[in-house]
Protein backbone atom coordinates (compact mmCIF):
# COMPACT_ATOMS: atom_id res chain seq x y z
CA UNK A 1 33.73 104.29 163.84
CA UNK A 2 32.28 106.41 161.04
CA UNK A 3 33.84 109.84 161.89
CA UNK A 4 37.99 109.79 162.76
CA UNK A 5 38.92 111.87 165.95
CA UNK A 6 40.09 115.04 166.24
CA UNK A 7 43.54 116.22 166.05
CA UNK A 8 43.27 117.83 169.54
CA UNK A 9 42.54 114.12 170.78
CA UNK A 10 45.49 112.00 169.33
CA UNK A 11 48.48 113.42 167.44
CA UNK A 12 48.89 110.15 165.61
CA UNK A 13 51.91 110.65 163.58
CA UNK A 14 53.76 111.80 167.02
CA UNK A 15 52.30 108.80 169.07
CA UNK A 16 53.82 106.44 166.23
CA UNK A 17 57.29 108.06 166.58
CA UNK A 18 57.25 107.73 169.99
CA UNK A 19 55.97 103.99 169.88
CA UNK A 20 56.92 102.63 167.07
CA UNK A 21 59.75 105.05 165.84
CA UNK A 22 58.18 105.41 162.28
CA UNK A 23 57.59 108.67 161.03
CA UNK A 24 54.30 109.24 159.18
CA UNK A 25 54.26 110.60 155.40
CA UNK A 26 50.27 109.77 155.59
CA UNK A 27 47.33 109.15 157.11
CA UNK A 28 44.14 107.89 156.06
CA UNK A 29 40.99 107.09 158.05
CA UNK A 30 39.04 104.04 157.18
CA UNK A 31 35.25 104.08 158.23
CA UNK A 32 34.49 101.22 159.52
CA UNK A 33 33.84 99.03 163.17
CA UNK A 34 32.07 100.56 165.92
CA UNK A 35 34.64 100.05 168.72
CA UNK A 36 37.20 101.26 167.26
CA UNK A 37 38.78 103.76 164.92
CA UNK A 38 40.67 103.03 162.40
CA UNK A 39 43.64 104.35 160.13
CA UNK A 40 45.68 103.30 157.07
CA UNK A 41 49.11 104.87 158.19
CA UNK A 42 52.03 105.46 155.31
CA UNK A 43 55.25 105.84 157.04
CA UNK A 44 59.11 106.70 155.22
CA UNK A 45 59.99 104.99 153.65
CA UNK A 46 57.51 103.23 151.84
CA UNK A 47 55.80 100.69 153.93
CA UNK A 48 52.18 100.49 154.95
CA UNK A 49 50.67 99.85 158.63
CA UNK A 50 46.84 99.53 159.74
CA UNK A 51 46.44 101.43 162.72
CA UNK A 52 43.54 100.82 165.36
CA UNK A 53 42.82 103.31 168.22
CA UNK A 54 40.09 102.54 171.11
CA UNK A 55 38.81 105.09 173.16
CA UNK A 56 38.86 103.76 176.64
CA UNK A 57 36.05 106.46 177.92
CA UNK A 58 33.35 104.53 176.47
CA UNK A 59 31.81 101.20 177.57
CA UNK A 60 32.53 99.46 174.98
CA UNK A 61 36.05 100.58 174.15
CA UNK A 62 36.97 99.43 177.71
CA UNK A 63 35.65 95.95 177.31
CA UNK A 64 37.43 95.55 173.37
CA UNK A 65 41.27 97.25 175.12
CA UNK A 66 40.49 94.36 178.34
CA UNK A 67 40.12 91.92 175.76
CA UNK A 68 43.49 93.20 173.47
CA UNK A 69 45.33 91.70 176.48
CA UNK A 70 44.09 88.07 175.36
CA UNK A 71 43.75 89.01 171.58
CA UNK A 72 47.12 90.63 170.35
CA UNK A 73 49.07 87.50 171.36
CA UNK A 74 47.27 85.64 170.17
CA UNK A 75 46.84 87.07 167.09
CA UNK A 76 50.85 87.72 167.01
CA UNK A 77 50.63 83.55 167.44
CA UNK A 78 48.48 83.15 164.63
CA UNK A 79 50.36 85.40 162.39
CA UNK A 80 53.84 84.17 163.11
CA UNK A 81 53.38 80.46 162.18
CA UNK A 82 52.06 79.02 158.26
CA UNK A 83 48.57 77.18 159.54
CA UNK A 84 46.63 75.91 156.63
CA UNK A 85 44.45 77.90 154.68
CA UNK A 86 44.65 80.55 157.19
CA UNK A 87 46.58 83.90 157.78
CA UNK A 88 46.20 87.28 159.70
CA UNK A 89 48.07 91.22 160.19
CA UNK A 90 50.94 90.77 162.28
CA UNK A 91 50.34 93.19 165.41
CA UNK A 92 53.71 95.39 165.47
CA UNK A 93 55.73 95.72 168.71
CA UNK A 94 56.08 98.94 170.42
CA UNK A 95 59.81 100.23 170.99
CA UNK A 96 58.90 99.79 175.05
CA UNK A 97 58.78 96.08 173.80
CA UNK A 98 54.76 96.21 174.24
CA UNK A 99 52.03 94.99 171.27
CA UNK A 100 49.99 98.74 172.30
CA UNK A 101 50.63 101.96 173.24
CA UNK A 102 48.75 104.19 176.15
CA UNK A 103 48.15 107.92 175.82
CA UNK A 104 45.47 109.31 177.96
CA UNK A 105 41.94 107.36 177.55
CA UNK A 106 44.01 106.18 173.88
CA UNK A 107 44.67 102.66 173.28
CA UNK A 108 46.85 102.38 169.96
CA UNK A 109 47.97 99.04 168.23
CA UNK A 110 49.38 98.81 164.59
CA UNK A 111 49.41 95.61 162.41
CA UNK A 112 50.63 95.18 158.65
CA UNK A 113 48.34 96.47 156.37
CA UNK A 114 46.27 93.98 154.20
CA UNK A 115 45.44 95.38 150.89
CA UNK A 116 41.78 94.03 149.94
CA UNK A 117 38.57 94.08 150.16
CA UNK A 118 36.46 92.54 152.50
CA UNK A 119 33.80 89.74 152.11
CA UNK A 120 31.55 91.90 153.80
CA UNK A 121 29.65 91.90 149.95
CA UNK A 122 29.83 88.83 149.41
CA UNK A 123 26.87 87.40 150.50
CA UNK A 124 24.84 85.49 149.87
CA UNK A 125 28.66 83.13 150.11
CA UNK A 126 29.20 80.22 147.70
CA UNK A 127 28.94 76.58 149.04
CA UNK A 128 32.86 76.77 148.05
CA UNK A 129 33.71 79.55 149.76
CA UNK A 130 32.08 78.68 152.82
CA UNK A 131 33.84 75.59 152.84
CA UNK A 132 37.35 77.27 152.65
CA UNK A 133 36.11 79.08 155.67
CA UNK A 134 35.38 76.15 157.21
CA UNK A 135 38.60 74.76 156.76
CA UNK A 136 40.24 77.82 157.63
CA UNK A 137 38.65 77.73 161.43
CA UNK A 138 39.07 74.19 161.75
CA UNK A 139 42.83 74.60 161.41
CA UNK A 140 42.47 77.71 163.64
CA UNK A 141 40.65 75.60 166.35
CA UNK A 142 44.25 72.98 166.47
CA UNK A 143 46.23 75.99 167.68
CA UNK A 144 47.80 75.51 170.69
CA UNK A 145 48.02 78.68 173.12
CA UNK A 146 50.59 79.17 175.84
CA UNK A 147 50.02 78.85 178.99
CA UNK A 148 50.03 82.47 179.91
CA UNK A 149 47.28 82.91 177.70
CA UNK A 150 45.07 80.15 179.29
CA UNK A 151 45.44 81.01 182.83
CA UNK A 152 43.53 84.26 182.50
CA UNK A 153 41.40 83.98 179.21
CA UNK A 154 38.68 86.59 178.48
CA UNK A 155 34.80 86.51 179.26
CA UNK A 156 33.31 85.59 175.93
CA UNK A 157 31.15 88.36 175.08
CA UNK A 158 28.38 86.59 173.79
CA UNK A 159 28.02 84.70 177.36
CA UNK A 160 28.68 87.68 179.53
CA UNK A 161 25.77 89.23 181.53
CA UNK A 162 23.93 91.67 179.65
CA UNK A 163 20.71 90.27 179.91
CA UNK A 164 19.41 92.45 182.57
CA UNK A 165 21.01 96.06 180.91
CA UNK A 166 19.39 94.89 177.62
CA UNK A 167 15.82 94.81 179.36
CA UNK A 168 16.85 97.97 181.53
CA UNK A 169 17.11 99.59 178.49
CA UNK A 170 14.26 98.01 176.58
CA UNK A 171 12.25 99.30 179.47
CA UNK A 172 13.58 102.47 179.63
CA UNK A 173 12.52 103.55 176.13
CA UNK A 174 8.89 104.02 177.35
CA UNK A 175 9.88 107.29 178.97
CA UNK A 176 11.21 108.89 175.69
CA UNK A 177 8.38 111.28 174.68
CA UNK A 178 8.08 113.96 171.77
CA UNK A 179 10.33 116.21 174.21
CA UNK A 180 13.23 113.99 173.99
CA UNK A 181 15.92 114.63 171.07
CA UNK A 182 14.78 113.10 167.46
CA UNK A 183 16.63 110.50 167.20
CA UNK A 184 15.78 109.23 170.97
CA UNK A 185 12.25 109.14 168.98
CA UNK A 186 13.23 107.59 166.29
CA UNK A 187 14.75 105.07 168.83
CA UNK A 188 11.90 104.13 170.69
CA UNK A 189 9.78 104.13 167.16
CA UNK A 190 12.21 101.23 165.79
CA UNK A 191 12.34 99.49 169.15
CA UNK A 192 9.33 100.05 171.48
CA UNK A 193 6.61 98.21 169.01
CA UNK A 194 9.08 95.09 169.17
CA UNK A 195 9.65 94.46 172.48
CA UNK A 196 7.58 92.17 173.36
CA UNK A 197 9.25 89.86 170.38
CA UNK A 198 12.70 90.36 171.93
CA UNK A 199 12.15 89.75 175.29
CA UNK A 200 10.70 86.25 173.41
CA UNK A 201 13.64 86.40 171.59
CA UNK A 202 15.60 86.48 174.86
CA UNK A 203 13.75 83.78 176.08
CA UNK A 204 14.51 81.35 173.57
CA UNK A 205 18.05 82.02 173.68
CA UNK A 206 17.94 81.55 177.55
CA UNK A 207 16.25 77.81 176.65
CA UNK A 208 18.70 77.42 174.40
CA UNK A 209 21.88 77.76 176.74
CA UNK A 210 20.20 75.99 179.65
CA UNK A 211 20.29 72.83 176.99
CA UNK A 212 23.54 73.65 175.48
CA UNK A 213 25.52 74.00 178.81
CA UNK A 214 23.66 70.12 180.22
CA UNK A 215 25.98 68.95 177.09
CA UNK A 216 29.79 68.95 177.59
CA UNK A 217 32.14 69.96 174.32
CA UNK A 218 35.84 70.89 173.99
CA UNK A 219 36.81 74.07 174.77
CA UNK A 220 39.28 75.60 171.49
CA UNK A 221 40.96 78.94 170.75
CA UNK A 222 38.11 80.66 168.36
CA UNK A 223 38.15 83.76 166.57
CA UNK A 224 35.00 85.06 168.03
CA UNK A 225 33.66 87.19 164.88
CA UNK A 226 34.87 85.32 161.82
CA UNK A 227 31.73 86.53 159.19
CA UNK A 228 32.53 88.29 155.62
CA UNK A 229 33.20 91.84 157.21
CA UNK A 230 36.33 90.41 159.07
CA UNK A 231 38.35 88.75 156.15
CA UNK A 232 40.11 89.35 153.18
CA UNK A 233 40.87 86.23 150.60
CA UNK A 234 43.84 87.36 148.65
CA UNK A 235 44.74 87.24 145.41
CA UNK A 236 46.57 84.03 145.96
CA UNK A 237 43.62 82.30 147.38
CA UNK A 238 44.92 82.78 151.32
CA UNK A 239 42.22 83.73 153.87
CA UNK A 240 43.17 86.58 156.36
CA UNK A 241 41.00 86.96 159.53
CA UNK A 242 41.10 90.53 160.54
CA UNK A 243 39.35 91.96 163.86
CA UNK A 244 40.81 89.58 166.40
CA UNK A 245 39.04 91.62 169.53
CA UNK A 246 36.46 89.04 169.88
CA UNK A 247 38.92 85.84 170.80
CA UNK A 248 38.00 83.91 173.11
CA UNK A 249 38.66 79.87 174.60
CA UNK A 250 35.16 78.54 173.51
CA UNK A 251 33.32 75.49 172.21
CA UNK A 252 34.12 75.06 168.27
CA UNK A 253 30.65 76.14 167.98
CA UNK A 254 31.50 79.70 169.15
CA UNK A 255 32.87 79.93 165.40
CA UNK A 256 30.78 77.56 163.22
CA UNK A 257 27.44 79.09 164.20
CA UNK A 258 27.54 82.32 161.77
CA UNK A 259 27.70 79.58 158.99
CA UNK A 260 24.31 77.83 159.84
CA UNK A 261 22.17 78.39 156.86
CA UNK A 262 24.72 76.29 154.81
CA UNK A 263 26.67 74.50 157.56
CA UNK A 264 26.85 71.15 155.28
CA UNK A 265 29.41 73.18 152.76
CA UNK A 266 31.42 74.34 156.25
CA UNK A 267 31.35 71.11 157.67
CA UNK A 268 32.92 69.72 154.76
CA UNK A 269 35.90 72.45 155.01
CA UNK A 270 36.27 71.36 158.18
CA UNK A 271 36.31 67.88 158.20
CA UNK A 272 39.67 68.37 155.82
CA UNK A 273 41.65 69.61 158.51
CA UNK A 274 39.80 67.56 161.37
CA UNK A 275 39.79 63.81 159.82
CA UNK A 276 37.32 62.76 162.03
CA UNK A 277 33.98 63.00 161.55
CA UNK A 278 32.85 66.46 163.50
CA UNK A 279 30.00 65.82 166.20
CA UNK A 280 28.52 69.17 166.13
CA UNK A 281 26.34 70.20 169.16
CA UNK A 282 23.09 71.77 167.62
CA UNK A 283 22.17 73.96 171.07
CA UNK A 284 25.16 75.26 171.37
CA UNK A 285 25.09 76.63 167.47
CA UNK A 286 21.47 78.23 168.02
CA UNK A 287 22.19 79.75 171.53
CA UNK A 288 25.61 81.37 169.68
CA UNK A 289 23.28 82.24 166.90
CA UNK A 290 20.21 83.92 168.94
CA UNK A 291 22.89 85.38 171.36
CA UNK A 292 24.96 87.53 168.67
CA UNK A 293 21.75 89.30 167.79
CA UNK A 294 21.03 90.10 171.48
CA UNK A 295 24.54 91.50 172.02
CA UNK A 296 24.26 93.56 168.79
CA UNK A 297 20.93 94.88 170.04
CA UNK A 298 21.59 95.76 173.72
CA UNK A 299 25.62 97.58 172.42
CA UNK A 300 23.46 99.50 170.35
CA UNK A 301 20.86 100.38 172.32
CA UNK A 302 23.21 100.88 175.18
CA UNK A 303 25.54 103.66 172.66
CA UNK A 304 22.33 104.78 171.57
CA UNK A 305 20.75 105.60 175.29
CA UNK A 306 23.87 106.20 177.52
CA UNK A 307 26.94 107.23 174.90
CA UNK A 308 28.40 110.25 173.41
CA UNK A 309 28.26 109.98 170.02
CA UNK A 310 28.58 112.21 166.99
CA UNK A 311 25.31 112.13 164.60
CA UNK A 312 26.92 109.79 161.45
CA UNK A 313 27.51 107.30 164.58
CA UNK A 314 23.94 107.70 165.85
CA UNK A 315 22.90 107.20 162.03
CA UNK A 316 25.04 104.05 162.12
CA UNK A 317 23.87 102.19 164.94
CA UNK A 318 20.12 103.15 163.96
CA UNK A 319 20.49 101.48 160.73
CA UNK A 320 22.38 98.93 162.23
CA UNK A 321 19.84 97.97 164.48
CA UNK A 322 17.22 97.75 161.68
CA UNK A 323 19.08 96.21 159.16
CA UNK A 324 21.57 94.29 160.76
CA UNK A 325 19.96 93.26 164.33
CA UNK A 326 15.64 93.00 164.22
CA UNK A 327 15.51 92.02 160.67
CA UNK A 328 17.55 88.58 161.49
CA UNK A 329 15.25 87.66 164.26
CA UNK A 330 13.12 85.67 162.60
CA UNK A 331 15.72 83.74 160.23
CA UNK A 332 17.79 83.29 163.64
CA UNK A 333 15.01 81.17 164.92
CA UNK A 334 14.14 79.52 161.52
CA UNK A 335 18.33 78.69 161.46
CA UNK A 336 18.18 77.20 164.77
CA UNK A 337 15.63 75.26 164.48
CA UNK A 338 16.26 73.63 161.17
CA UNK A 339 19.90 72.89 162.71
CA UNK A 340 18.28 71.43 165.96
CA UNK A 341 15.84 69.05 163.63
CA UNK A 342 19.30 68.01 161.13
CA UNK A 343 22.32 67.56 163.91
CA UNK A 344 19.95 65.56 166.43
């Protein structure tokens, strides 16, 4: 989130020391994600925590705490044992002997703290670094989950129904007129002219699956968001995956897509943890690939039309929609195709 919450919604340092038992010397609120917000905690004596708080009163803060029941093990998994190449922040156990803490419509988790930047900058990414991110995921893709976190895995929410709200809303920005709050306008202005591409758009990622799911793959544990925004490579060369809300049991494509445009240089990574040559299923990459865009578009639109949100949010997801959702369309479909015409 791009604002942090009030004090008269979450006393954070006495949530911690009833949680965790650490007591807070400082707090600092990092602006970043849109599902959650998030907090670089100092505690005494002198050790640093990342805290993560998701406000359960909004649509999509329900779905991301739902899916915390599936992602903090596994995460904890991941973190625990040395896999190749690969590393993340160790989610910290409440006091109650819990990985989160409840308080009202709060849902709190803390992890270590990573110092680093991001590789949210780093685009375009080097042929070398994409293939350390390749190898990183392929040796994420051998772990092995428990069986309590098979039987009841999450809805990956890039298959999940939304189809029909995104074209409720789509639809719905006809009615906004001149009476209608500016930004509502500025809404339909970005959106309305376009919507004849998306519902193509939508079409072509509906082709897409119907192909992709006549093709039977292996089902692996996937990170679910692993682009430049969501990792830190340290100073010692390791790769840490941050933002584990998005796991999910999924083909190995549910991972690979976001690496299309130079997916020789990531197949190479991950052919050095998977010895075998990798038979890579080129429907399932451009239905992953047309269907990120589409959830991007209709969370926005959705937080945009039916949310609460302060105006630095609204800002956000406007921008975020322009510059981050409609302006990929077109590459999306160039990517898939060019992936189609070299994997088949």
């Amino acid at each position: 989130m791009k604002t942090p919450l009030s004090e008269n919604d979450v006393q954070i340092p006495s949530l911690l020391l009833e949680h965790w038992n650490l007591r807070v010397t400082g707090i600092a609120f990092i602006p970043m994600g849109d599902s959650a917000y998030s907090y670089k905690i100092e505690v005494h004596p002198q050790s640093t925590y990342y805290l993560k708080i998701v406000d359960q009163r909004t649509a999509v803060g329900r779905r991301t705490a739902a899916h915390m029941e599936f992602s903090l093990p596994f995460q904890r998994l991941v973190a625990g044992n040395q896999f190749p190449g690969i590393a993340a922040p160790q989610p910290q156990t409440t006091i109650q002997g819990t990985l989160y803490a409840v308080h009202d419509s709060w849902l709190l988790a803390l992890y270590t703290f990573i110092p680093g930047d991001t590789l949210a900058d780093a685009y375009p990414m080097s042929p070398d670094l994409i293939k350390q991110i390749g190898q990183a995921l392929g040796a994420l893709h051998t772990v092995q989950l428990p069986e309590s976190l098979c039987q009841w895995p999450p809805q990956d929410n890039l298959t999940a129904p939304f189809d029909d709200d995104l074209l409720a809303d789509l639809a719905s920005l006809a009615h906004i007129s001149t009476r209608d709050a500016f930004y509502l306008q500025r809404l339909r202005e970005l959106i309305w002219p376009r919507r004849e591409e998306i519902r193509a758009f939508l079409a072509h990622s509906q082709e897409y699956e119907a192909k992709a799911r006549r093709t039977e793959v292996p089902l692996v544990a996937c990170h679910g968001d692993a682009w430049g925004g969501n990792m830190i490579l340290t100073p010692a060369g390791q790769l840490v995956l941050l933002d584990w809300e998005s796991s999910v049991i999924a083909p190995p494509e549910r991972d690979a897509f976001l690496y299309g445009a130079d997916f020789a240089a990531f197949d190479a990574g991950y052919h050095l943890i998977h010895k075998e040559p990798m038979r890579w299923h080129a429907n399932w990459l451009a239905f992953y690939g047309y269907r990120i865009q589409l959830r991007n578009l209709a969370q926005w639109l959705h937080n945009l039309l039916h949310e609460n949100l302060d105006e630095a949010q609204r800002e956000n997801d406007l921008a975020m929609l322009g510059f981050h959702c409609l302006d990929r369309l077109k590459g999306v479909e160039r990517t898939a195709s060019e992936l189609v015409a070299s994997l088949t």
